[in-house]
C-alpha atoms as a PDB file:
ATOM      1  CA  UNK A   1      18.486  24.516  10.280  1.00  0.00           C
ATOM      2  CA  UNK A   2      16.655  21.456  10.776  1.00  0.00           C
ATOM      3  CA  UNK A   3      12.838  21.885   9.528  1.00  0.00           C
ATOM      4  CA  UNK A   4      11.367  20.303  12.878  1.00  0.00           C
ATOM      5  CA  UNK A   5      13.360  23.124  15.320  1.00  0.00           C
ATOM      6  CA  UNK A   6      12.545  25.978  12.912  1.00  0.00           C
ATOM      7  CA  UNK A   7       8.665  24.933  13.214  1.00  0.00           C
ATOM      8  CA  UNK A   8       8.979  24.280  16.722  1.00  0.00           C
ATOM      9  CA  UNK A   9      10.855  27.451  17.383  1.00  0.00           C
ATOM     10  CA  UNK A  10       7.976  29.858  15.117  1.00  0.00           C
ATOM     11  CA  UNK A  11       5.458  27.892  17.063  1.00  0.00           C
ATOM     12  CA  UNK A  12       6.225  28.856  20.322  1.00  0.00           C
ATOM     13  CA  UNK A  13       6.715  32.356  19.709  1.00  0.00           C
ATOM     14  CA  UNK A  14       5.666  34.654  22.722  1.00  0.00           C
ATOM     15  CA  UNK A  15       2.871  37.042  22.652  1.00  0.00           C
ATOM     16  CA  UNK A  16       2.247  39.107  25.452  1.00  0.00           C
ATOM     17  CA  UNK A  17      -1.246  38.650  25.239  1.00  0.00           C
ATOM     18  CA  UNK A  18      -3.554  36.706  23.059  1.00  0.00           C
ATOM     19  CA  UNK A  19      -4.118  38.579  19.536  1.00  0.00           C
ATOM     20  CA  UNK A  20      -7.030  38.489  17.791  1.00  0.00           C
ATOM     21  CA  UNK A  21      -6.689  36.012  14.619  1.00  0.00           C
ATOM     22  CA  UNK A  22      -5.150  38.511  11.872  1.00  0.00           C
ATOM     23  CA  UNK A  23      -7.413  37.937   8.725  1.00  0.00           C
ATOM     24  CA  UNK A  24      -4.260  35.644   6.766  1.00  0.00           C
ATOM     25  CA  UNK A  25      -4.535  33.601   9.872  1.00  0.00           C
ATOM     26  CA  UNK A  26      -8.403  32.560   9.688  1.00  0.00           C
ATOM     27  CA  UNK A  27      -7.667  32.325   5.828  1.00  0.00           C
ATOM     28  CA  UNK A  28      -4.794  29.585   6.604  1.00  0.00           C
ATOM     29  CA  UNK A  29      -7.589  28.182   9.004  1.00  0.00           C
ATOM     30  CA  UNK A  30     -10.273  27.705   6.357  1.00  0.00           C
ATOM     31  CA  UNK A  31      -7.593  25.918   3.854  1.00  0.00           C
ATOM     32  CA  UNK A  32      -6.193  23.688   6.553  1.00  0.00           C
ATOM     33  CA  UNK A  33      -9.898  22.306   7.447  1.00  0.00           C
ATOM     34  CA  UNK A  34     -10.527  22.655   3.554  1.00  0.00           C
ATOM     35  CA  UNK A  35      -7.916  19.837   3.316  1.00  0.00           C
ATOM     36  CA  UNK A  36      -9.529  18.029   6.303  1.00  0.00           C
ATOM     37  CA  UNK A  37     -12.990  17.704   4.448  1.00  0.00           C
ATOM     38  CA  UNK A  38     -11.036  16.882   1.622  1.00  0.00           C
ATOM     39  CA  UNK A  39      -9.232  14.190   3.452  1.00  0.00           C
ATOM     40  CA  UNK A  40     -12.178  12.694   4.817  1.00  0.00           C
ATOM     41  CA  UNK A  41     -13.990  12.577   1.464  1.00  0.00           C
ATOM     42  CA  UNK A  42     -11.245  10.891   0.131  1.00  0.00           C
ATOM     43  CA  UNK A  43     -11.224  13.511  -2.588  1.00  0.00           C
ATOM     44  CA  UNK A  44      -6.709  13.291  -3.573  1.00  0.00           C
ATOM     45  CA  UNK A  45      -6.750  16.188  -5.579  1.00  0.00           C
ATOM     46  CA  UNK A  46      -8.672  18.597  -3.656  1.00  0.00           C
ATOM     47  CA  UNK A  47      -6.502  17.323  -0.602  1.00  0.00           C
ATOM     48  CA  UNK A  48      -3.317  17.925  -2.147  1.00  0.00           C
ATOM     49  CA  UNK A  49      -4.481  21.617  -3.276  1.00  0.00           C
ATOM     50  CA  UNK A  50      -3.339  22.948   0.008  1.00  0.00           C
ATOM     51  CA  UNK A  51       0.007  21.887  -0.215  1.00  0.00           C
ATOM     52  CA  UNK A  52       3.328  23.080  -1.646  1.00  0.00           C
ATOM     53  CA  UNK A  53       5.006  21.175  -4.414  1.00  0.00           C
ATOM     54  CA  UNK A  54       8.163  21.132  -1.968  1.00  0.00           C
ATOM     55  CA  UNK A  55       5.988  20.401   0.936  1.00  0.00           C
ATOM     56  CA  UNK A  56       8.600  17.962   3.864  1.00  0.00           C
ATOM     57  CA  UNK A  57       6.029  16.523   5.679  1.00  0.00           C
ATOM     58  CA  UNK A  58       6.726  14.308   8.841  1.00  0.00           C
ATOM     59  CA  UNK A  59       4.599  11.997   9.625  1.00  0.00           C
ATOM     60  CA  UNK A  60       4.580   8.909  12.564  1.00  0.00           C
ATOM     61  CA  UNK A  61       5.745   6.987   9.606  1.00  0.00           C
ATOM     62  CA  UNK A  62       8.737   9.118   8.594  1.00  0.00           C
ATOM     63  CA  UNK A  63       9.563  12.015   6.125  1.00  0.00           C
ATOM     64  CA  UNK A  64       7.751  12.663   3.073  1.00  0.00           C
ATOM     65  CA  UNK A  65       9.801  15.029   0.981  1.00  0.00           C
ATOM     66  CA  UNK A  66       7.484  16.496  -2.616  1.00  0.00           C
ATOM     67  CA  UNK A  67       4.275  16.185  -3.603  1.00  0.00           C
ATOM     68  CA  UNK A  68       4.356  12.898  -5.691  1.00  0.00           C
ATOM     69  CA  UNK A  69       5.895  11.510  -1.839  1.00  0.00           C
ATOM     70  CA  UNK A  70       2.534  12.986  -0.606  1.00  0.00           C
ATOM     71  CA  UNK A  71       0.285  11.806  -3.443  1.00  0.00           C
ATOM     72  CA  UNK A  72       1.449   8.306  -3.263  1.00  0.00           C
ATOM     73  CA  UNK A  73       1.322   7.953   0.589  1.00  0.00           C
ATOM     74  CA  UNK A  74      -2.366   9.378   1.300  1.00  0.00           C
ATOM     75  CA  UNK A  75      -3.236   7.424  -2.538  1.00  0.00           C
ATOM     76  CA  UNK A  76      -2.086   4.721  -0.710  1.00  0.00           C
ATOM     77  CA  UNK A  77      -4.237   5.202   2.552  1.00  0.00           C
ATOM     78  CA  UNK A  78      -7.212   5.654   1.178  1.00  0.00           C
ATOM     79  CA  UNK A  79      -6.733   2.145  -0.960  1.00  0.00           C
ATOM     80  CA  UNK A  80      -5.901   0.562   2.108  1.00  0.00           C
ATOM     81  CA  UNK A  81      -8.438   1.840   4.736  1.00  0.00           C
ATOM     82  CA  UNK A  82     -11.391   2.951   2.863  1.00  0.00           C
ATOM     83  CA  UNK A  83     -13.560   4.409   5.181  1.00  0.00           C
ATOM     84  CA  UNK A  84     -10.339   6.614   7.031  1.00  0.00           C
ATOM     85  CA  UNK A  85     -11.292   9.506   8.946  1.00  0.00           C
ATOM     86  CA  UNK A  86      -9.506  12.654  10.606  1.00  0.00           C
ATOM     87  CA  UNK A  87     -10.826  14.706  13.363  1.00  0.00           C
ATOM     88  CA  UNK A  88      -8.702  18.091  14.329  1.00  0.00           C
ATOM     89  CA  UNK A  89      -9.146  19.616  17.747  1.00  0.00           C
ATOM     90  CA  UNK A  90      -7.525  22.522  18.980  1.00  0.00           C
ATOM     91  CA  UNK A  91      -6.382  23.888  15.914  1.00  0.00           C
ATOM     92  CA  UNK A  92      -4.463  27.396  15.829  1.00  0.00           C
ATOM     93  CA  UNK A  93      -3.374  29.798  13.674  1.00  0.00           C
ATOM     94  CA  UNK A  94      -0.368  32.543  14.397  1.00  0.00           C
ATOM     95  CA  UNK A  95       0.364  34.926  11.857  1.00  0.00           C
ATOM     96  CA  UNK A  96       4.291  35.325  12.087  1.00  0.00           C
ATOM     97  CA  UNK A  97       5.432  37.229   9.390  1.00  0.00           C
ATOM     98  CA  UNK A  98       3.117  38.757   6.062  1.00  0.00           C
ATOM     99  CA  UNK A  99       3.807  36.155   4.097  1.00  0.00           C
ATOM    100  CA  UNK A 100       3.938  33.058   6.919  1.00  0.00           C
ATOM    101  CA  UNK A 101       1.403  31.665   8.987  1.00  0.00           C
ATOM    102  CA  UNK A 102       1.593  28.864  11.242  1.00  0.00           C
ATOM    103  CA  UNK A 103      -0.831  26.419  12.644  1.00  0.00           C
ATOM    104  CA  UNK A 104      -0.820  23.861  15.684  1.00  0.00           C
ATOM    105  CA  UNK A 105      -3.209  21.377  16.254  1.00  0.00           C
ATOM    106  CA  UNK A 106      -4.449  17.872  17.757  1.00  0.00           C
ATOM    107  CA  UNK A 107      -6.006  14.838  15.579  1.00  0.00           C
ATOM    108  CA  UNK A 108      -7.237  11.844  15.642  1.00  0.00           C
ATOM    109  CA  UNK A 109      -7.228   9.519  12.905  1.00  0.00           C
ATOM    110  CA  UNK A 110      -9.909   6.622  12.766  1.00  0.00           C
ATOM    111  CA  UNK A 111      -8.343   3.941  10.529  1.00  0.00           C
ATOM    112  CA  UNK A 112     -12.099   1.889  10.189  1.00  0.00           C
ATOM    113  CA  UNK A 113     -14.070   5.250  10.099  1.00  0.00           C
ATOM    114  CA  UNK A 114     -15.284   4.891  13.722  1.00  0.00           C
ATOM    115  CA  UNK A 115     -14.014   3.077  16.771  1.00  0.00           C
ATOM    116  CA  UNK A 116     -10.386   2.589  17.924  1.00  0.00           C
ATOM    117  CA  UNK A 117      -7.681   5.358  16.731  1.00  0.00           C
ATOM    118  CA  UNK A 118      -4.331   6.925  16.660  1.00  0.00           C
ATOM    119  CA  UNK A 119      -4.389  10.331  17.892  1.00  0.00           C
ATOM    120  CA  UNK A 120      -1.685  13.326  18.105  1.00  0.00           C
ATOM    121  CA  UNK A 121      -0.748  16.820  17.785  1.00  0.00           C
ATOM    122  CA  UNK A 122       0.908  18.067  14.357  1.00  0.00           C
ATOM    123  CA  UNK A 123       2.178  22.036  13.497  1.00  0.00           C
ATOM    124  CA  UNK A 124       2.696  23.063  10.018  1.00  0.00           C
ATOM    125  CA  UNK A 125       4.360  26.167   8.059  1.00  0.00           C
ATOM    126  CA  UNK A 126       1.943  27.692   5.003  1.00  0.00           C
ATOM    127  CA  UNK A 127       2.962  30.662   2.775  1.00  0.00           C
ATOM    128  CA  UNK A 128       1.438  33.026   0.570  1.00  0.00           C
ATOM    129  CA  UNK A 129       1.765  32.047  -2.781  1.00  0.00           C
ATOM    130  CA  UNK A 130       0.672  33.372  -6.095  1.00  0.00           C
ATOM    131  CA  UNK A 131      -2.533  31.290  -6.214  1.00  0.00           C
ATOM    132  CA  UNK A 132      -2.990  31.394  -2.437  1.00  0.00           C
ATOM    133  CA  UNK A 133      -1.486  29.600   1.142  1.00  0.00           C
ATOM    134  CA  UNK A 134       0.368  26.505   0.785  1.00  0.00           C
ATOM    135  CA  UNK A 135       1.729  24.370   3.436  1.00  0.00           C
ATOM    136  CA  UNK A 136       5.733  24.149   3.024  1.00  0.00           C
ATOM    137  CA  UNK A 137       6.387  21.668   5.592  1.00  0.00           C
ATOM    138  CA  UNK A 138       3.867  19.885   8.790  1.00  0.00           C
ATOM    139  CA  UNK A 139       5.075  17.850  11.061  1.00  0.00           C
ATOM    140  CA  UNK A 140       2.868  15.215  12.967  1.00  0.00           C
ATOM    141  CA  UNK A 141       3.459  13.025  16.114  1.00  0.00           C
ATOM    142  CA  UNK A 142       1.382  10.098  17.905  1.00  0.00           C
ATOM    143  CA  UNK A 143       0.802  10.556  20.948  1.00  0.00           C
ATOM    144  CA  UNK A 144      -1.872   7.884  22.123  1.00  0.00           C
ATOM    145  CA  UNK A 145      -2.244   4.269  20.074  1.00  0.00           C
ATOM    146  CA  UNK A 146      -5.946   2.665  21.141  1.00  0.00           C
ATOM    147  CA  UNK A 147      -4.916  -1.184  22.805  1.00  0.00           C
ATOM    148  CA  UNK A 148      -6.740  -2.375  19.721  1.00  0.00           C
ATOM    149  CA  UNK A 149      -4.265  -0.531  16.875  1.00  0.00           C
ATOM    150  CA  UNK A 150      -1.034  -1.536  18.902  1.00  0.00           C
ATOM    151  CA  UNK A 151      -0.185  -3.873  16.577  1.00  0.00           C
ATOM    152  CA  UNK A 152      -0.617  -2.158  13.266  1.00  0.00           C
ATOM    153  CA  UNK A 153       0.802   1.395  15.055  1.00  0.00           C
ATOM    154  CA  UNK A 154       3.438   3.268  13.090  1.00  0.00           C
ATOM    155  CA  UNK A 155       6.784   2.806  14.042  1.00  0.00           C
END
């Protein structure tokens, strides 16, 4: 099954009424935002704590399949954009199964730190492993380019 219609499809799950948050699911919430903080302080090897070694990310730039892909890519934007930021809004966790969790959520990403930026919505897949939740695979899609980024947007 194609990774983006499986996430999709656990995503959108129906409940018949909102649930409260099932103690796994505010766990996955503290390591995504973990990762966040981590992001933000540029800090690569706390960052990369959160995800699997197998980890398929998708990202506005296309797939990155491992965590060397993952390594290299974020190494690479913090190297290029120094003072990089992300912001998440809106983010959710659903316990599907005991082992899986999934989240949603929007970001924005401020290239310079402040000012113009990319912004989106992204879901991702975590499970329970030995030494804790991991994300398996996250998928993450633009969906508003500030005028001023156009240029340098990715494709």
């Amino acid at each position: 099954m194609n990774p983006l219609i499986f996430v999709a499809a656990l995503a959108s799950l129906p409940l018949a009424e909102p649930a409260p948050a099932s103690q796994d699911a505010v766990q996955v919430e503290k390591t995504f935002m973990a990762g966040i903080e981590a992001f933000n302080a540029h800090d690569l090897d706390r960052f990369m704590v959160q995800f699997d070694p197998e980890l398929q990310m998708f990202t506005p730039t296309g797939w990155l399949r491992g965590g060397a892909a993952v390594r290299a890519r974020f190494s690479e934007t913090f190297a290029r954009f120094p003072a990089v930021r992300m912001e998440i809004d809106r983010l959710k966790a659903k316990q599907v199964s005991d082992d899986t969790v999934v989240v949603t959520f929007a970001w924005t990403v401020r290239p310079q730190g402040a000012g113009p930026a990319f912004e989106g919505v992204g879901s991702g897949v975590y499970v329970r492993r030995p030494e804790g939740w991991r994300e398996v695979i996250e998928h993450e899609t633009v969906t508003r380019t500030h005028p001023d980024l156009a240029r340098s947007a990715p494709k």
